[in-house]
N, C-alpha and C. Protein backbone atom coordinates (compact mmCIF):
# COMPACT_ATOMS: atom_id res chain seq x y z
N UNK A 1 -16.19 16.37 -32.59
CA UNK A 1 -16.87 15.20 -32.06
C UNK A 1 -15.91 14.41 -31.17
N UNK A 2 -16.38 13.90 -30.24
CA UNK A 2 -15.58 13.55 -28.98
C UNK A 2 -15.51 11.33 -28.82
N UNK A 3 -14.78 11.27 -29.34
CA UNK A 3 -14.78 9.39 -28.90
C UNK A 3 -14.73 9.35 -27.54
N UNK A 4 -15.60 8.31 -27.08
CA UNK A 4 -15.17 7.55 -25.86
C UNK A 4 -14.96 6.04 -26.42
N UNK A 5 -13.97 5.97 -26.34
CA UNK A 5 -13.40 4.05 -26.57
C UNK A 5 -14.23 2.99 -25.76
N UNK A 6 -14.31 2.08 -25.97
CA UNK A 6 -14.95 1.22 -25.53
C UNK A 6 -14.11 0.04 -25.45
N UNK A 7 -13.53 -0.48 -26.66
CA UNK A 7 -12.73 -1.75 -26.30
C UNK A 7 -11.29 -1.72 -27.76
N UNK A 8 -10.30 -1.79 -27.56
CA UNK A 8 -9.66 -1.65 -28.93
C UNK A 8 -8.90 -3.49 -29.14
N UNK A 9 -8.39 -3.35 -30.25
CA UNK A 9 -8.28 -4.80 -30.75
C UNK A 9 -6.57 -4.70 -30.43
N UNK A 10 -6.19 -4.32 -29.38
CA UNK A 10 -4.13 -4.35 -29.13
C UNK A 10 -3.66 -5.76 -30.34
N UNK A 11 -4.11 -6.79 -30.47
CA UNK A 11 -3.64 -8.36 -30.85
C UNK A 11 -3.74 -7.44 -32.40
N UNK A 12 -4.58 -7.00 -32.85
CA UNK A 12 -4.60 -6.48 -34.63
C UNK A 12 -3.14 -5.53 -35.36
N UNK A 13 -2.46 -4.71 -34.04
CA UNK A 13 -1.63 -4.16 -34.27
C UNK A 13 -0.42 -4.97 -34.21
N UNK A 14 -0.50 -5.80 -33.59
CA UNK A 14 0.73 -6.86 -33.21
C UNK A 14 0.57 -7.59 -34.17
N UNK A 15 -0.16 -8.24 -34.84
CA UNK A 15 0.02 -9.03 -36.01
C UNK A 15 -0.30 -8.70 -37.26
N UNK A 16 -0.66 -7.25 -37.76
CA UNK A 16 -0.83 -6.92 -38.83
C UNK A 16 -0.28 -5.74 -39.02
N UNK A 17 -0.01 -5.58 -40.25
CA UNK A 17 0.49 -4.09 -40.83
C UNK A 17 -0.97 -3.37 -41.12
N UNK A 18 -1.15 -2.11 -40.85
CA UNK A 18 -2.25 -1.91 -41.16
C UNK A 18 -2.10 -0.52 -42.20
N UNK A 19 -3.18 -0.86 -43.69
CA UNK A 19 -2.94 -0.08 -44.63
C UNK A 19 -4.21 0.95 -44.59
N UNK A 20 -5.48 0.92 -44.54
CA UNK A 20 -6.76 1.98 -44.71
C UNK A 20 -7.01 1.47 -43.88
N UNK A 21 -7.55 2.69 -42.69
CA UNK A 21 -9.06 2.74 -41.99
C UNK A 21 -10.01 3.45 -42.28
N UNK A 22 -11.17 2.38 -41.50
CA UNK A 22 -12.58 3.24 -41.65
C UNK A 22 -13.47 3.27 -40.60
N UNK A 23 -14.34 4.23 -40.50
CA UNK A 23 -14.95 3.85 -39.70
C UNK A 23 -17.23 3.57 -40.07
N UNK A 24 -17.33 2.76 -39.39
CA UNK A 24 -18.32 1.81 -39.96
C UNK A 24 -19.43 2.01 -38.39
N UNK A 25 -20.99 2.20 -39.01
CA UNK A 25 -22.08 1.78 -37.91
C UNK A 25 -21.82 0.37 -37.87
N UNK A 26 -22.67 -0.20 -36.81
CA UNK A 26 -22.95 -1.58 -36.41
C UNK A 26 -24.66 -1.47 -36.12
N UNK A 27 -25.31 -2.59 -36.88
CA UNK A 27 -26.38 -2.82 -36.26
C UNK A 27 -26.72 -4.00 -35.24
N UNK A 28 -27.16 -3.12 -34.42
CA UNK A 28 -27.00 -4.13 -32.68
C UNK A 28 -28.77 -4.22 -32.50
N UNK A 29 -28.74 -4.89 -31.17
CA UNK A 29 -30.42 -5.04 -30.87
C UNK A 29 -30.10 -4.10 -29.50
N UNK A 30 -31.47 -3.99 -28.80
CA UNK A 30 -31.27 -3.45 -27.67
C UNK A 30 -30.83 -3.70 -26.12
N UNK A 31 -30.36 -5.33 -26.12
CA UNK A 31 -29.42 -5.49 -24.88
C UNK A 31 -28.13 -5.73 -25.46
N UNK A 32 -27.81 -5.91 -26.70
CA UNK A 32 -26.52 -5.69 -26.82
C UNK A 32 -25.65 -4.07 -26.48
N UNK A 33 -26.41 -3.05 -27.14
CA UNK A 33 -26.05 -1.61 -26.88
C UNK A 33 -25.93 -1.52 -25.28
N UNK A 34 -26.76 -2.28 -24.32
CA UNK A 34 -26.63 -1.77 -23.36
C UNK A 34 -25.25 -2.55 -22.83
N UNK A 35 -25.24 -4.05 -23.18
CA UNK A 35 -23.63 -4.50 -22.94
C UNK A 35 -22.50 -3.47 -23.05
N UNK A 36 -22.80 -2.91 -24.45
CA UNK A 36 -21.42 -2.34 -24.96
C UNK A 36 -21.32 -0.78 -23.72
N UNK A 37 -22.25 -0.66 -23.83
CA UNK A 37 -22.22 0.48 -22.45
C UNK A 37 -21.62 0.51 -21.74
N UNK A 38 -21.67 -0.86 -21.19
CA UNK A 38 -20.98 -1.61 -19.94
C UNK A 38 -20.02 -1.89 -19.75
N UNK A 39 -18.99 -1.75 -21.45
CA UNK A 39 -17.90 -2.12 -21.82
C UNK A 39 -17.76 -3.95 -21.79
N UNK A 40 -18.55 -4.65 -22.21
CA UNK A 40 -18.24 -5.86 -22.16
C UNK A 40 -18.14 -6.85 -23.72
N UNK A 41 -17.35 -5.68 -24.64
CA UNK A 41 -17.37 -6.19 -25.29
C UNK A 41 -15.73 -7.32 -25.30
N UNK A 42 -15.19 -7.72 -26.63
CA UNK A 42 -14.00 -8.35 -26.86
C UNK A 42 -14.18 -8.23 -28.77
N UNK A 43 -13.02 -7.62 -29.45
CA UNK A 43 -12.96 -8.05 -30.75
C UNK A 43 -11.35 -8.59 -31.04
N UNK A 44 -10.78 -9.21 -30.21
CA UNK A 44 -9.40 -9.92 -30.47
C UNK A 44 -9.63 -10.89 -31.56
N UNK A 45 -10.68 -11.61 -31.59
CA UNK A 45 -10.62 -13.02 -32.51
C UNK A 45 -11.42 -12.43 -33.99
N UNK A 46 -11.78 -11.07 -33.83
CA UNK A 46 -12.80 -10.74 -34.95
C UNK A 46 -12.28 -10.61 -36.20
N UNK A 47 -13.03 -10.89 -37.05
CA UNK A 47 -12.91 -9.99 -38.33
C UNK A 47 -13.86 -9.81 -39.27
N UNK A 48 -13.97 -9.20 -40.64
CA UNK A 48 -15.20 -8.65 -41.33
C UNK A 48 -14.87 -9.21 -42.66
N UNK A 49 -15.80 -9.63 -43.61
CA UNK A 49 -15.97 -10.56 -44.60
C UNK A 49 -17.43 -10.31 -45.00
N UNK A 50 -17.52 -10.02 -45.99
CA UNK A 50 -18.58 -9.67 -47.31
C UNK A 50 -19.18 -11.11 -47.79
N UNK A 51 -21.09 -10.63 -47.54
CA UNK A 51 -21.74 -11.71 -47.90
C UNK A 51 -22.40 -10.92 -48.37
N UNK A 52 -22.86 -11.20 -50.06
CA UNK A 52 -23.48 -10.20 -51.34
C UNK A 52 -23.36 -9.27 -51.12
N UNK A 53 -22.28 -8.48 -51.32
CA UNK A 53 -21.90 -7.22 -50.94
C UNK A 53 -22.40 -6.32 -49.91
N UNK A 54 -22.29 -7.17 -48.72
CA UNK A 54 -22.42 -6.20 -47.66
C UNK A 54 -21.41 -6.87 -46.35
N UNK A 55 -21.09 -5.92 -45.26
CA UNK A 55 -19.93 -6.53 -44.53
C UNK A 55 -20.67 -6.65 -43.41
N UNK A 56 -19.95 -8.16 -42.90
CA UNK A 56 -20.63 -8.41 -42.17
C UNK A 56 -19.49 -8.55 -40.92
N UNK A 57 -19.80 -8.26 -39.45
CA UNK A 57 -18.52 -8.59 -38.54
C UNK A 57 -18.56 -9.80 -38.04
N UNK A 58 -17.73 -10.50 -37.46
CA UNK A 58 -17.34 -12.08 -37.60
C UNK A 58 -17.12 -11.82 -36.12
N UNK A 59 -17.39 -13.40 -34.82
CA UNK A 59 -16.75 -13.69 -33.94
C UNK A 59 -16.60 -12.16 -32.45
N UNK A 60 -17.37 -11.25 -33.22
CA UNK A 60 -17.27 -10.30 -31.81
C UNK A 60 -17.92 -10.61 -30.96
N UNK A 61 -17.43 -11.04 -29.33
CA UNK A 61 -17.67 -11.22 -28.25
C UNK A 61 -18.75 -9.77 -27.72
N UNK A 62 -19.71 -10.01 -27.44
CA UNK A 62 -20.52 -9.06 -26.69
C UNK A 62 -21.30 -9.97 -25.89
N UNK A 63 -21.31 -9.66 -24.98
CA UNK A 63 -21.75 -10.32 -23.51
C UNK A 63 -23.31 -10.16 -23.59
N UNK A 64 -23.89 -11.18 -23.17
CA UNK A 64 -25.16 -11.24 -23.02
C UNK A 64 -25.63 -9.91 -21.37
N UNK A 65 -26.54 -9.26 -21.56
CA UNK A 65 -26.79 -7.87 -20.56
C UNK A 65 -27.64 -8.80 -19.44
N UNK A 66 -26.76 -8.64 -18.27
CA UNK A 66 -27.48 -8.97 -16.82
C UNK A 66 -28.37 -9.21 -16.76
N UNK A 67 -29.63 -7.68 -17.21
CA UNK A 67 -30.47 -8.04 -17.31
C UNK A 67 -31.65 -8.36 -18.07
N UNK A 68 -31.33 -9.10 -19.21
CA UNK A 68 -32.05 -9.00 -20.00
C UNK A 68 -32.77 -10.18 -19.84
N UNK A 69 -34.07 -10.52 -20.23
CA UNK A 69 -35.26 -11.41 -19.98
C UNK A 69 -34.97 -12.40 -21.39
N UNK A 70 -35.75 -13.16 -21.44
CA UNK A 70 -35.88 -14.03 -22.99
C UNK A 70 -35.29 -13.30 -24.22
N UNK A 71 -35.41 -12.26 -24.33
CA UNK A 71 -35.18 -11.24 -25.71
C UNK A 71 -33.57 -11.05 -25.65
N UNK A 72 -32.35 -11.85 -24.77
CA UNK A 72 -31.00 -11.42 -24.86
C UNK A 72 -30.65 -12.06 -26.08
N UNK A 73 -29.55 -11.41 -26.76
CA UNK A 73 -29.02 -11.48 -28.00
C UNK A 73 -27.70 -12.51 -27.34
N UNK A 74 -27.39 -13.60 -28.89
CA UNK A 74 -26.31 -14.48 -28.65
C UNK A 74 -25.24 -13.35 -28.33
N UNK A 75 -24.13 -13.92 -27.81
CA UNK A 75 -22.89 -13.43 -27.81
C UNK A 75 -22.25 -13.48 -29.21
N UNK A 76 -22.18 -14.27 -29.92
CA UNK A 76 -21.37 -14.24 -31.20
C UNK A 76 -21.69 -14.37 -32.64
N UNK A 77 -22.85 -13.36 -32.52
CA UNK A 77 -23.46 -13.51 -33.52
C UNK A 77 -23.04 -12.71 -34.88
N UNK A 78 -23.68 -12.50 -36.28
CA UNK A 78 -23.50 -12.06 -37.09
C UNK A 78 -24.04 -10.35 -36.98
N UNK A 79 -22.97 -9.52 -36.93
CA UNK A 79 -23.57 -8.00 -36.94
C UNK A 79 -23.23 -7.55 -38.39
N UNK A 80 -24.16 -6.61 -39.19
CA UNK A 80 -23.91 -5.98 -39.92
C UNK A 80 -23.41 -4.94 -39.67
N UNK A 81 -22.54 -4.45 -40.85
CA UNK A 81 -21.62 -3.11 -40.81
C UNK A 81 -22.21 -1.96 -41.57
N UNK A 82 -22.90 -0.85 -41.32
CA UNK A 82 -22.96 0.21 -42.05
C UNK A 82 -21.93 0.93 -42.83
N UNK A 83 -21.93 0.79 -44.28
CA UNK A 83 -20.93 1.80 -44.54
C UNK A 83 -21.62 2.37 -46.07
N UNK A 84 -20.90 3.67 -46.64
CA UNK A 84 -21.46 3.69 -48.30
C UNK A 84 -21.64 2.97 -48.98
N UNK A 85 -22.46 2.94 -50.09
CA UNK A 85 -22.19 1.81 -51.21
C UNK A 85 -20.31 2.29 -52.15
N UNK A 86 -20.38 3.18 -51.87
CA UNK A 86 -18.74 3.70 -52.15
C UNK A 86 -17.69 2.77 -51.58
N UNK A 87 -17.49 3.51 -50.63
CA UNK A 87 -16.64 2.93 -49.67
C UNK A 87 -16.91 1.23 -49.39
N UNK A 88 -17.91 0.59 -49.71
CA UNK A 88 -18.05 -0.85 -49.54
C UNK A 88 -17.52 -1.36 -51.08
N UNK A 89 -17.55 -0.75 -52.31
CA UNK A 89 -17.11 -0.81 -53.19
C UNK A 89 -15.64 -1.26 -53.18
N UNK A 90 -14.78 -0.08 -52.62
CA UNK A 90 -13.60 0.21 -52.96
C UNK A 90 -13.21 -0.49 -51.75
N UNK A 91 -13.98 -1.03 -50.82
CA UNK A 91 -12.99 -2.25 -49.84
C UNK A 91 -13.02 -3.94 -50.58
N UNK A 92 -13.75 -4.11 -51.04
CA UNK A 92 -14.39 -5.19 -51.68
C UNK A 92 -13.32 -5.21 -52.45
N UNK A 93 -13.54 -4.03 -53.59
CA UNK A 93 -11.92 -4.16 -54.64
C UNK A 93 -10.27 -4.72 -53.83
N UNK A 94 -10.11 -3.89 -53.25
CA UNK A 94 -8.94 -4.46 -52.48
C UNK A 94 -8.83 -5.54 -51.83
N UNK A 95 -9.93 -6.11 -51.50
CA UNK A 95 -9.61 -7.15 -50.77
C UNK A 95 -9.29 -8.43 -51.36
N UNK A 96 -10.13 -8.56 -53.14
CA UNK A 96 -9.91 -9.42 -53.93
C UNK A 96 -8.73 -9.20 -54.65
N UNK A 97 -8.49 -7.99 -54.74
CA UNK A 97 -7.13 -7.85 -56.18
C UNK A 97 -6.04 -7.88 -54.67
N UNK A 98 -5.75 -7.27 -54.15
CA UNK A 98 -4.80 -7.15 -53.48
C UNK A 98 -4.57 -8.10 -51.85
N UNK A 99 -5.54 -8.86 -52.17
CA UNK A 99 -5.28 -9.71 -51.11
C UNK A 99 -5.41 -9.35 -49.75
N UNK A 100 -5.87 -7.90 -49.42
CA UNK A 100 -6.07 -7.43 -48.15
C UNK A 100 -7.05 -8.57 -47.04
N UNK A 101 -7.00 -8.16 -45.55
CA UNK A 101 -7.60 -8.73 -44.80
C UNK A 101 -8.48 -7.59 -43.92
N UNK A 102 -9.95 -7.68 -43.14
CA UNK A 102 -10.63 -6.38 -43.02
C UNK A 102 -10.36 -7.03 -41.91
N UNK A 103 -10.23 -5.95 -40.50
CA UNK A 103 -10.03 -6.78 -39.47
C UNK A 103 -10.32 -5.20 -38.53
N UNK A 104 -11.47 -5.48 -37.22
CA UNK A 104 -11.78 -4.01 -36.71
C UNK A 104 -10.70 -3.36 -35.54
N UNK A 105 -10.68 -2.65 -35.45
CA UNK A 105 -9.49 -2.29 -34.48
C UNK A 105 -9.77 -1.38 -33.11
N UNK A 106 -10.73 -0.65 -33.07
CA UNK A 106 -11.42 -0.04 -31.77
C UNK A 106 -13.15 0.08 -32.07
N UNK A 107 -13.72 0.14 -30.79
CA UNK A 107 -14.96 0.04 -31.09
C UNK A 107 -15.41 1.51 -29.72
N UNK A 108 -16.52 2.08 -30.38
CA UNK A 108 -16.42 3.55 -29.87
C UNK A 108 -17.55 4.25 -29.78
N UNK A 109 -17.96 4.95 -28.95
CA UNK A 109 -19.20 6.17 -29.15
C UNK A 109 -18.52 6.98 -29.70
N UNK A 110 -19.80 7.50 -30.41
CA UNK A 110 -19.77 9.16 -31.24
C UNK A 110 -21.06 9.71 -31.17
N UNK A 111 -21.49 10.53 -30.21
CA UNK A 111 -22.93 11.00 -30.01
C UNK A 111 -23.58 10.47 -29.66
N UNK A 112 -23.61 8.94 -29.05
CA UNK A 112 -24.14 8.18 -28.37
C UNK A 112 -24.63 6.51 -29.20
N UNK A 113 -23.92 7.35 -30.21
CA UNK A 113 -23.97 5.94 -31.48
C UNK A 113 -22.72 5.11 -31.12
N UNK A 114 -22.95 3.84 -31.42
CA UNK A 114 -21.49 3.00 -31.67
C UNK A 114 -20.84 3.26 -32.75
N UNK A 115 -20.20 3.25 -32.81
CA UNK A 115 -19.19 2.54 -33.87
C UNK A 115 -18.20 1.94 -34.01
N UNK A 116 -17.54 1.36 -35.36
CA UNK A 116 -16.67 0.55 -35.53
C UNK A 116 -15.85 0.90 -36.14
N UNK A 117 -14.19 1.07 -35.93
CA UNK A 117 -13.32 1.75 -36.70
C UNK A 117 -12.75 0.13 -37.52
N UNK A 118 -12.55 -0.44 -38.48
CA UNK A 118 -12.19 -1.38 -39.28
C UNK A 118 -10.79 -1.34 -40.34
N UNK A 119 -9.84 -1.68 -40.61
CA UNK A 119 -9.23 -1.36 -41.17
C UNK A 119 -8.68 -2.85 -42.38
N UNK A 120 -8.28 -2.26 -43.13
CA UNK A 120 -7.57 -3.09 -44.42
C UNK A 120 -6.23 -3.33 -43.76
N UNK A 121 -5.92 -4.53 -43.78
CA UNK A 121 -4.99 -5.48 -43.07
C UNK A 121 -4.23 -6.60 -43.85
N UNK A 122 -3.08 -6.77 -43.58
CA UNK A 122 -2.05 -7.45 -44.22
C UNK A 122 -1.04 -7.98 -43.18
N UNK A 123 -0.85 -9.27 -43.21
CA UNK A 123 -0.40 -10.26 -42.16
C UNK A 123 0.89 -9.85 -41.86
N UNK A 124 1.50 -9.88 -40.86
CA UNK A 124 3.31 -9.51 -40.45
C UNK A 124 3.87 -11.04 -40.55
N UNK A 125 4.49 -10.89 -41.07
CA UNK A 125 5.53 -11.90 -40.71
C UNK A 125 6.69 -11.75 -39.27
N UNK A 126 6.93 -13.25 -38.97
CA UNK A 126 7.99 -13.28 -37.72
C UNK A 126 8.56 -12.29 -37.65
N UNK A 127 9.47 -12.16 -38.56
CA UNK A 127 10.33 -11.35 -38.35
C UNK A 127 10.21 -9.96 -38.23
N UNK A 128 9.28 -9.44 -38.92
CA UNK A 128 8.49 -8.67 -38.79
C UNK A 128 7.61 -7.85 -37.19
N UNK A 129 7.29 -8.91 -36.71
CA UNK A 129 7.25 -9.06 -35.17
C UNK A 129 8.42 -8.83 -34.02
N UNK A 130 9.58 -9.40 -34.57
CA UNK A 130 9.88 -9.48 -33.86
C UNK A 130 10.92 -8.22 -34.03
N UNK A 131 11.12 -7.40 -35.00
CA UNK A 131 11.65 -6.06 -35.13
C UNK A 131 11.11 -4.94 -34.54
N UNK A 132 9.37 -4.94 -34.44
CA UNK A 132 8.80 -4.14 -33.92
C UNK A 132 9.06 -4.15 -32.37
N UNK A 133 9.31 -5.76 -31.81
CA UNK A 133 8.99 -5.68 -30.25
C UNK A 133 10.57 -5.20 -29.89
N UNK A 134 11.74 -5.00 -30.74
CA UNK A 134 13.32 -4.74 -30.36
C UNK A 134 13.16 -3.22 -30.54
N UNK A 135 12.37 -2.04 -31.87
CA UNK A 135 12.10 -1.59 -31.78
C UNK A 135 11.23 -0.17 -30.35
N UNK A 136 10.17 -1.29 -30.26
CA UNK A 136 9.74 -0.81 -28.90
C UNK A 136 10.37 -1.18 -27.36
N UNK A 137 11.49 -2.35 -27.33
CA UNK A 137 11.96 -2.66 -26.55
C UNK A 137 13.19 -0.76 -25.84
N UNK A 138 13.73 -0.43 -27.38
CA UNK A 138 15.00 0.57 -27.44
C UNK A 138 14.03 1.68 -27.28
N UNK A 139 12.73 2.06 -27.29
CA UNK A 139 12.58 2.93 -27.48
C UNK A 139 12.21 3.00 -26.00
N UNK A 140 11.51 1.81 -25.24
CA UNK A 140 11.65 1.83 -23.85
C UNK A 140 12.31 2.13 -22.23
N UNK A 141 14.11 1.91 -23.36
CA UNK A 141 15.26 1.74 -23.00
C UNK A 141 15.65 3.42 -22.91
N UNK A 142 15.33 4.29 -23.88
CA UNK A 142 15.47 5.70 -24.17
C UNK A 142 14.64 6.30 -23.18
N UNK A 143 13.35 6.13 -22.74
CA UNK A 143 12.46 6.79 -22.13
C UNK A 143 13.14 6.50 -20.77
N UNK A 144 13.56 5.40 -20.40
CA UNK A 144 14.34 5.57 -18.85
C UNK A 144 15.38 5.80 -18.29
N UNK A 145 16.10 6.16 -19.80
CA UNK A 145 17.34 6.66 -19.36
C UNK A 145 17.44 8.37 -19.45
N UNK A 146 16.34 8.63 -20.11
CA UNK A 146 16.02 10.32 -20.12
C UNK A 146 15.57 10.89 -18.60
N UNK A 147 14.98 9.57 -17.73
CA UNK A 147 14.16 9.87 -16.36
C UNK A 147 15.27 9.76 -15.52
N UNK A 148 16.36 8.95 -15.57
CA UNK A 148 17.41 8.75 -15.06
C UNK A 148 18.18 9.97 -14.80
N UNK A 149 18.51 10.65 -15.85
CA UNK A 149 19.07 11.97 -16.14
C UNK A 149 18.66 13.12 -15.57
């Protein structure tokens, strides 16, 4: 099965360690799907949080569709997340005992369906940050001195 990406969350990797992913339907209306088509989505500010056990996605930017008449969907509204009653189980667990944070990280076709890849998330600290960017700074430093050569 073949992804085409649509929009990924870069800000989720920079500030979180990330422990489980998953990947999750979204239920959309029909000018939102055609937004996301369009690529106009944004999930930088997003995240996912359980109301009576079901997940719901928070704050995703999807653009109202050009052309849509009276029937356009808000931009920031409440989407539900498809997932097992399993797998909604065993995120739920973690998130209370272990303090995890659900936060989505790319958003994607698969057969012409959306989806949502989501992952279990845990905050970085400064320093933390700022090892990764010295990290990727040297590893930057290596790649141009190999071209140099």
């Amino acid at each position: 099965m073949e992804r085409k990406i649509i929009t990924t969350n870069r800000k989720a990797f920079h500030d979180y360690i990330v422990f489980e992913k998953y990947v999750a339907g979204i239920v959309l209306s029909g000018t939102e799907i055609k937004s996301i088509r369009q690529n106009l989505v944004n999930l930088k500010d997003s995240f996912c949080s359980f109301v009576d056990n079901e997940l719901f996605l928070y704050k995703c930017h999807i653009s109202p569709y050009e052309h849509g008449n009276r029937y356009n969907h808000e931009p920031e509204r409440l989407r539900k997340l498809l997932l097992t009653k399993k797998e909604l189980l065993k995120i739920s667990q973690k998130v209370k005992k272990e303090g995890y944070t659900i936060v989505p990280l790319e958003m994607f076709f698969i057969q012409g369906l959306a989806k949502l890849e989501i992952a279990l998330v845990k905050g970085k600290k400064l320093y933390d940050k700022r090892e990764d960017l010295t990290k990727k700074d040297q590893k930057r430093e290596m790649e141009r001195a190999g071209k140099i050569r």
